[in-house]
Protein backbone atom coordinates (compact mmCIF):
# COMPACT_ATOMS: atom_id res chain seq x y z
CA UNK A 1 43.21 13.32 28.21
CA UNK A 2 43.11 15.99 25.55
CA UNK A 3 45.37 13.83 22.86
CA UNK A 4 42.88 11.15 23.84
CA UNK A 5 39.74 13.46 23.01
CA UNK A 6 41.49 14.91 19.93
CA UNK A 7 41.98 11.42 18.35
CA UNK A 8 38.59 10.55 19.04
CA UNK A 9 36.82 13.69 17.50
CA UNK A 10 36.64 11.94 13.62
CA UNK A 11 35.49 9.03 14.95
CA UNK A 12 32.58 11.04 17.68
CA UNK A 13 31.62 12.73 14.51
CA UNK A 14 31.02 9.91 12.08
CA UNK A 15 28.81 8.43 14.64
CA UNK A 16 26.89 11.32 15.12
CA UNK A 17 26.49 11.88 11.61
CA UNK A 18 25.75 8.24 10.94
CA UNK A 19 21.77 8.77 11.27
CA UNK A 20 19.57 11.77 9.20
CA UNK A 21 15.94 12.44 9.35
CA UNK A 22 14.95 14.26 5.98
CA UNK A 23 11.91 15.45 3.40
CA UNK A 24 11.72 13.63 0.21
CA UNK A 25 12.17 15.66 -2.89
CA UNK A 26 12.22 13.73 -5.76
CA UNK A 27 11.53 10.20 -6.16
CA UNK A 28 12.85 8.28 -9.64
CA UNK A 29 11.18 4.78 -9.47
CA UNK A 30 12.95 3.90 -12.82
CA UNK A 31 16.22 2.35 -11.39
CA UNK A 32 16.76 -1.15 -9.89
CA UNK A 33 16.93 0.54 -6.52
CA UNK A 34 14.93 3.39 -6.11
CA UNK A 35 16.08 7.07 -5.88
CA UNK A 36 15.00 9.93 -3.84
CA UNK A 37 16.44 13.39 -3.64
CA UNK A 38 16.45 13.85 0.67
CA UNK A 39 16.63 17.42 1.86
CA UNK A 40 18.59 16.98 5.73
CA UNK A 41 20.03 19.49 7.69
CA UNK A 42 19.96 22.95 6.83
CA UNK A 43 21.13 23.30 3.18
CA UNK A 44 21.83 20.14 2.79
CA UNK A 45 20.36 17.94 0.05
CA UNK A 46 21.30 14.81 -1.42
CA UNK A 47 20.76 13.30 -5.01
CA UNK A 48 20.02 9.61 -5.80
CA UNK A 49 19.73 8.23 -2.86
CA UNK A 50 18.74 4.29 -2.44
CA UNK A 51 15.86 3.53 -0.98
CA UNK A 52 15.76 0.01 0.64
CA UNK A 53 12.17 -1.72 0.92
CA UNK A 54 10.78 -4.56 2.30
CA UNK A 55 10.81 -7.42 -0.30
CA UNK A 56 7.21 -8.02 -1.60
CA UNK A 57 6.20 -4.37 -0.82
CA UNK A 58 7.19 -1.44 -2.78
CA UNK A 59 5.43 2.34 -3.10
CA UNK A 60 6.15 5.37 -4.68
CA UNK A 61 5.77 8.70 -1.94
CA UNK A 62 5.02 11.93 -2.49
CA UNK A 63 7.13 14.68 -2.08
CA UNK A 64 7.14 16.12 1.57
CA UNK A 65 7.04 12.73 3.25
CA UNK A 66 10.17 12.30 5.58
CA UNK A 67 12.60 10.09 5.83
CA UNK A 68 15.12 8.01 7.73
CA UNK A 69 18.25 7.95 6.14
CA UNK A 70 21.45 5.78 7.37
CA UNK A 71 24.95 6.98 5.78
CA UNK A 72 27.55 3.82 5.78
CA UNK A 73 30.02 5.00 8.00
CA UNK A 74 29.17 8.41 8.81
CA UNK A 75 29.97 9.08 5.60
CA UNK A 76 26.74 12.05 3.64
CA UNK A 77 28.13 10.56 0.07
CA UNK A 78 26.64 6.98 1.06
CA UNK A 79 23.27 7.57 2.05
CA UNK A 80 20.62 5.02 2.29
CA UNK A 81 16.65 5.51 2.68
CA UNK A 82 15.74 3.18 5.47
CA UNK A 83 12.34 4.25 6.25
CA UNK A 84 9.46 6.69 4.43
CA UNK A 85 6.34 8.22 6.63
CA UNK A 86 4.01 10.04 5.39
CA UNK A 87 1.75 11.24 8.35
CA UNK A 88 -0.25 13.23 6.42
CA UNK A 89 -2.04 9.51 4.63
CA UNK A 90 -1.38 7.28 7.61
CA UNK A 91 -4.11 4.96 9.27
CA UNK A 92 -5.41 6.16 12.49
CA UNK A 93 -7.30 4.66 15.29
CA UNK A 94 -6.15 1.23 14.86
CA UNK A 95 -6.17 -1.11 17.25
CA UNK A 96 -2.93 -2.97 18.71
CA UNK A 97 -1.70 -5.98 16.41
CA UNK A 98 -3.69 -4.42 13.08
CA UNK A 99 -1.73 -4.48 9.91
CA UNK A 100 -2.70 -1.94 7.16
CA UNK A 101 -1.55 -1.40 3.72
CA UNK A 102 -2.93 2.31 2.19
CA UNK A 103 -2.23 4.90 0.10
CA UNK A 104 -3.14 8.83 -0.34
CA UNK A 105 -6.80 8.02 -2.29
CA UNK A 106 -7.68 6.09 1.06
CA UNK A 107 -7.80 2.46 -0.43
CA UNK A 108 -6.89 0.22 1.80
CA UNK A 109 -6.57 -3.23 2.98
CA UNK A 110 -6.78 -3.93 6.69
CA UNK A 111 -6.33 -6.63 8.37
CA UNK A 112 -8.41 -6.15 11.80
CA UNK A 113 -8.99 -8.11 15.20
CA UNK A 114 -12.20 -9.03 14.21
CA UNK A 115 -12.02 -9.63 9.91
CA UNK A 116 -10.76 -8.24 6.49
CA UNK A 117 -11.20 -5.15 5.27
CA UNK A 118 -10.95 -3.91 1.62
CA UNK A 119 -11.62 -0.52 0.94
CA UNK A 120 -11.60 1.48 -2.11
CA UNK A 121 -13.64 4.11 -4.13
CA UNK A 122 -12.54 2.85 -7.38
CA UNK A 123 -12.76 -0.38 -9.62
CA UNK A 124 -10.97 -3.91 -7.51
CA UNK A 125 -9.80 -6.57 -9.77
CA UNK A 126 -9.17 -9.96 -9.82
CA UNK A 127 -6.96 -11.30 -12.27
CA UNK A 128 -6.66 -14.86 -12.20
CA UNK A 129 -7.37 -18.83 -13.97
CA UNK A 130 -9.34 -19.85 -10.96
CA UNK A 131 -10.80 -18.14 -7.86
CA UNK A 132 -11.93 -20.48 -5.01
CA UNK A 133 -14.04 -18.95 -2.09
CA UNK A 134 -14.70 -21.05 0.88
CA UNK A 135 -17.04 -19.72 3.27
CA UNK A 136 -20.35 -20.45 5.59
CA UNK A 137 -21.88 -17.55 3.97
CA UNK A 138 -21.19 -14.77 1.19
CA UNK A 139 -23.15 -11.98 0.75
CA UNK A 140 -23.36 -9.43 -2.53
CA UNK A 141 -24.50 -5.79 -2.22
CA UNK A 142 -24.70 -4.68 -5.81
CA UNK A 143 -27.32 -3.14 -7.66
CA UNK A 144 -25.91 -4.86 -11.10
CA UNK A 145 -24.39 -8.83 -11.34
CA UNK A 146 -22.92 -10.35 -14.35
CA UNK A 147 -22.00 -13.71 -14.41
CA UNK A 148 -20.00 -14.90 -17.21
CA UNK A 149 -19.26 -11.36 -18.46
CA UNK A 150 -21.17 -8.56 -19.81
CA UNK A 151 -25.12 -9.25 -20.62
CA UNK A 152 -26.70 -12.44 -20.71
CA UNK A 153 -30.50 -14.00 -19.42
CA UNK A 154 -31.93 -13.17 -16.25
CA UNK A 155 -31.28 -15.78 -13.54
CA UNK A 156 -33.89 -16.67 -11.08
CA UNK A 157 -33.06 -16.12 -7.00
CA UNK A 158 -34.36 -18.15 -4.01
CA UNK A 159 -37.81 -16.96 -4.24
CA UNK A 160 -38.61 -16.05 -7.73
CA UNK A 161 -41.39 -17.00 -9.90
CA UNK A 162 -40.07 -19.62 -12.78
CA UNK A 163 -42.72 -21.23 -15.25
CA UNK A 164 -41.22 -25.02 -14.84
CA UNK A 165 -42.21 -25.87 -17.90
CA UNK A 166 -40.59 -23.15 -20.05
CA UNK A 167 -37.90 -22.47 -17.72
CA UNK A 168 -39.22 -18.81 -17.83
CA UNK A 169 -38.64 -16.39 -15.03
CA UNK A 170 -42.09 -15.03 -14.18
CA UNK A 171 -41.09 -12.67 -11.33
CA UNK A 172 -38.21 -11.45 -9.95
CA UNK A 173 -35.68 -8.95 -10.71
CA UNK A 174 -32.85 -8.66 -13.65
CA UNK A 175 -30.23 -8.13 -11.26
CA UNK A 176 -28.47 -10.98 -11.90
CA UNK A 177 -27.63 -12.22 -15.37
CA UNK A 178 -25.98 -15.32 -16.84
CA UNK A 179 -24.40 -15.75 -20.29
């Protein structure tokens, strides 16, 4: 039995060693593939390695995030980044089925039971020939509304006062603007 054991030991340990959770160092989002510098066991760090991701999705982590890293047979010279977490950034208190997408500024976009949610503290864009909305009801909360670009004439709302015959908004607010 111990011949048996003894050939099996290279094998045993190649299997064992086949799986490493790590710490991102470095991340160098130039190359086709990314690369990340993955601190593993003790002492052990390792340069340039791939990171696979999802087609369609792509991010950049920060440094301290960990890792799952897969090495092609067993062997530490051909590592592969399977997975990133970050725990530090991630989504809490979701409910079961929700899909998120987030980063470390907490924009988000999350797709709950009940709706869509887009969340951000800074400037959204939409950059596109043609945007088509279909809806029972949309509803604006802005203190400022351009149509048609920057400046422009007031347009009247449900309610305001318009002189019919000069086409003149009486009353109302310059909220909203038209060029």
């Amino acid at each position: 039995m111990s011949e048996f054991r003894r050939l099996l030991e290279p094998i045993a340990g190649r299997i064992q060693m086949m799986l490493g959770r790590g710490t991102i160092g470095t991340v160098d989002d130039a190359p086709q593939a990314q690369e990340m510098q993955v601190e593993l066991l003790a002492d052990e760090a390792q340069d340039a390695i791939e990171r696979f991701q999802g087609y369609g999705f792509t991010s950049v982590p920060h440094p301290g995030a960990e890792a799952i890293v897969a090495f092609v047979g067993g062997l530490r010279s051909r590592g592969i980044v399977v997975q990133v977490e970050d725990r530090r950034y991630r989504m809490k208190a979701m409910q079961p089925g929700e899909v998120a997408i987030f980063d470390d500024l907490g924009q988000a976009v999350h797709l709950k039971r009940d709706g869509i949610r887009i969340e951000s503290d800074f400037k959204v864009d939409i950059d596109a020939p043609e945007v088509n909305v279909t809806a029972d009801s949309v509803t604006i909360e802005s203190g400022d509304i351009g149509l048609g670009g920057a400046g422009g004439a007031p347009v009247a709302r449900v309610g305001d006062d318009v002189d019919l015959a000069t086409g003149k908004i009486i009353s109302g607010s310059d909220v909203v603007r038209a060029e």
